[in-house]
Protein backbone atom coordinates (compact mmCIF):
# COMPACT_ATOMS: atom_id res chain seq x y z
CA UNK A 1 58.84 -19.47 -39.15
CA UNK A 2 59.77 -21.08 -35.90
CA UNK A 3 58.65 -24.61 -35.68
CA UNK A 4 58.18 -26.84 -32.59
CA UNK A 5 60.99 -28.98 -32.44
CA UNK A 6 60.56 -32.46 -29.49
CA UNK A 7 63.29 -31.93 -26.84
CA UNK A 8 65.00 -35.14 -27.63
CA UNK A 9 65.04 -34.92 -31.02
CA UNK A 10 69.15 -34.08 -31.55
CA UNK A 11 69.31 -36.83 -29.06
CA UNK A 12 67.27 -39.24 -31.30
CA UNK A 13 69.41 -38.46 -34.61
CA UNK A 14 72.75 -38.50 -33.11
CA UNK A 15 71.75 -42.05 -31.95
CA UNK A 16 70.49 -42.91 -35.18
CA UNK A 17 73.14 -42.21 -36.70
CA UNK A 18 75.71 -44.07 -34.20
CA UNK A 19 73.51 -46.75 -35.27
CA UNK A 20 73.36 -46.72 -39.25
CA UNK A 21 77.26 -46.56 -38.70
CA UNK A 22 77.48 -49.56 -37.03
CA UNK A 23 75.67 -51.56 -39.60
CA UNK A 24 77.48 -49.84 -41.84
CA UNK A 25 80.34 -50.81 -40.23
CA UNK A 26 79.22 -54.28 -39.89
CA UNK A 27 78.49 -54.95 -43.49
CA UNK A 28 81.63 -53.93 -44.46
CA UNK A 29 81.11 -50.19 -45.56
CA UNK A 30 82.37 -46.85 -44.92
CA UNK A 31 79.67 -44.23 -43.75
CA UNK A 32 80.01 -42.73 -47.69
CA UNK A 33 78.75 -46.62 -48.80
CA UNK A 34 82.42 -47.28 -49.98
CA UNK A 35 83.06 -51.50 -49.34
CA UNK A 36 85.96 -52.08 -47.76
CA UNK A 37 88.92 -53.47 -49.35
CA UNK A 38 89.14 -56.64 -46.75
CA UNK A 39 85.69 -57.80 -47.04
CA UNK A 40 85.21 -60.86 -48.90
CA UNK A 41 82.39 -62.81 -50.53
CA UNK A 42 83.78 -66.01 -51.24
CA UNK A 43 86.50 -67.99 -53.44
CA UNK A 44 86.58 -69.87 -56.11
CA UNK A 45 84.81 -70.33 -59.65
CA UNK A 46 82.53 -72.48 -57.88
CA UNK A 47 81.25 -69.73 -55.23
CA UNK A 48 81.24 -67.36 -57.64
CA UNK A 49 77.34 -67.31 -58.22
CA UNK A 50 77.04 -67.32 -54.46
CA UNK A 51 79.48 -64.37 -54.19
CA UNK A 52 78.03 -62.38 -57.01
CA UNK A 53 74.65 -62.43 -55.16
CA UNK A 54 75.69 -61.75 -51.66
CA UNK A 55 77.60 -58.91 -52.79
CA UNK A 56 74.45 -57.80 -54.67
CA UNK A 57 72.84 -57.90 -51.54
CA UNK A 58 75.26 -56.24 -49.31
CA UNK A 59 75.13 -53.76 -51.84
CA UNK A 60 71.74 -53.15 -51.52
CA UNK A 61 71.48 -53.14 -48.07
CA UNK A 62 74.99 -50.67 -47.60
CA UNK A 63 72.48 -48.42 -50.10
CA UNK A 64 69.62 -48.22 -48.32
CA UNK A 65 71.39 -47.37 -44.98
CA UNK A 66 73.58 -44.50 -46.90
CA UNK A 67 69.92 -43.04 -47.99
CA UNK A 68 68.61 -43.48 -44.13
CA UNK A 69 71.79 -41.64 -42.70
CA UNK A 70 72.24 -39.15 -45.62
CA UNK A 71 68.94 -37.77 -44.06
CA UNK A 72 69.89 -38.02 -40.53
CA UNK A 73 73.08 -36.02 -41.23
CA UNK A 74 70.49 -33.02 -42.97
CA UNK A 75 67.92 -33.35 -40.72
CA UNK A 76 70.88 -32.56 -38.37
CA UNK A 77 71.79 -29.74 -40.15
CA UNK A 78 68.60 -28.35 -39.85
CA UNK A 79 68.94 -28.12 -36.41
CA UNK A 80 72.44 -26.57 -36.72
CA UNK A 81 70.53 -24.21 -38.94
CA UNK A 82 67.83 -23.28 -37.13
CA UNK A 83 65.55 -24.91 -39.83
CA UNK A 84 64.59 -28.29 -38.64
CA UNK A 85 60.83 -28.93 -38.86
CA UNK A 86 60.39 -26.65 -41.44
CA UNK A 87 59.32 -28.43 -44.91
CA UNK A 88 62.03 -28.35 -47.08
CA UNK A 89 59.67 -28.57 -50.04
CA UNK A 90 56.82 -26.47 -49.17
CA UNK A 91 58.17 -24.14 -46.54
CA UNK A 92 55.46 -25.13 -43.27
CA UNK A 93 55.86 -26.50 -40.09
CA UNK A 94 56.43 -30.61 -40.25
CA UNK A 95 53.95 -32.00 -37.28
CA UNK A 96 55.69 -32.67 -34.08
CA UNK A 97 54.16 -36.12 -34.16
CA UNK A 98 55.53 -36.68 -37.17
CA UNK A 99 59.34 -35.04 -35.63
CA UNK A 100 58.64 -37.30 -32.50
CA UNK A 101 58.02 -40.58 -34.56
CA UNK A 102 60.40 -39.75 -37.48
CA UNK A 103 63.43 -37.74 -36.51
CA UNK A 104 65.11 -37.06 -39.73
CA UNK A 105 61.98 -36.06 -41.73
CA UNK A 106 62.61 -33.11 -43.70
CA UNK A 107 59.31 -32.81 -45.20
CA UNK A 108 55.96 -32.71 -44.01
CA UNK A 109 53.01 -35.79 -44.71
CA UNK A 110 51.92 -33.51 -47.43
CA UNK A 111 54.47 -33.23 -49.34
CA UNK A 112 55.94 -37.08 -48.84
CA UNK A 113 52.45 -37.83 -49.87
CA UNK A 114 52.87 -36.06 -53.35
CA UNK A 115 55.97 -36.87 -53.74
């Protein structure tokens, strides 16, 4: 099943992914969510609290922007594939409006929906 794939969308998920590297990179992280040894969150018994919960933070965010390019880097395999816009759950065509306004989707509404 061939599905229609927007013109720019390799364009759109390279970019994306420059991006979620640089804020990767700012915060500290690797692309594989690794911190860096030279980042720091403070000194002392007396910032420790402060430390403890910026890290937790960090954390968090260096998480959720592994997640967003982990599915950047399959929806570009996809492409590479000759699968992208094809449901990976399900099998059908994902909706070119939803490939135009969401790039790295690898599933269609339907099966987001459910799942």
């Amino acid at each position: 099943m061939d599905a229609t794939i927007p013109a720019d969308a390799e364009t759109k998920l390279r970019a994306e992914r420059d991006h979620l590297c640089h804020q990767l990179e700012d915060l500290g992280a690797t692309e594989t969510g690794d911190l860096r040894n030279d980042v720091e969150f403070g000194d002392g018994f007396a910032d420790a609290a402060a430390a403890t919960s910026e890290r937790t933070e960090v954390l968090g965010l260096v998480e959720n922007l592994r997640k967003q390019l982990e599915a950047v880097d399959r929806a570009l395999v996809a492409i590479e594939g000759g699968t992208y816009g094809i449901c990976i759950e399900c099998g059908k065509e994902i909706g070119e409006g939803r490939l135009d306004c969401r790039p790295a989707s690898v599933t269609c509404v339907s099966c987001k929906s459910a799942g």
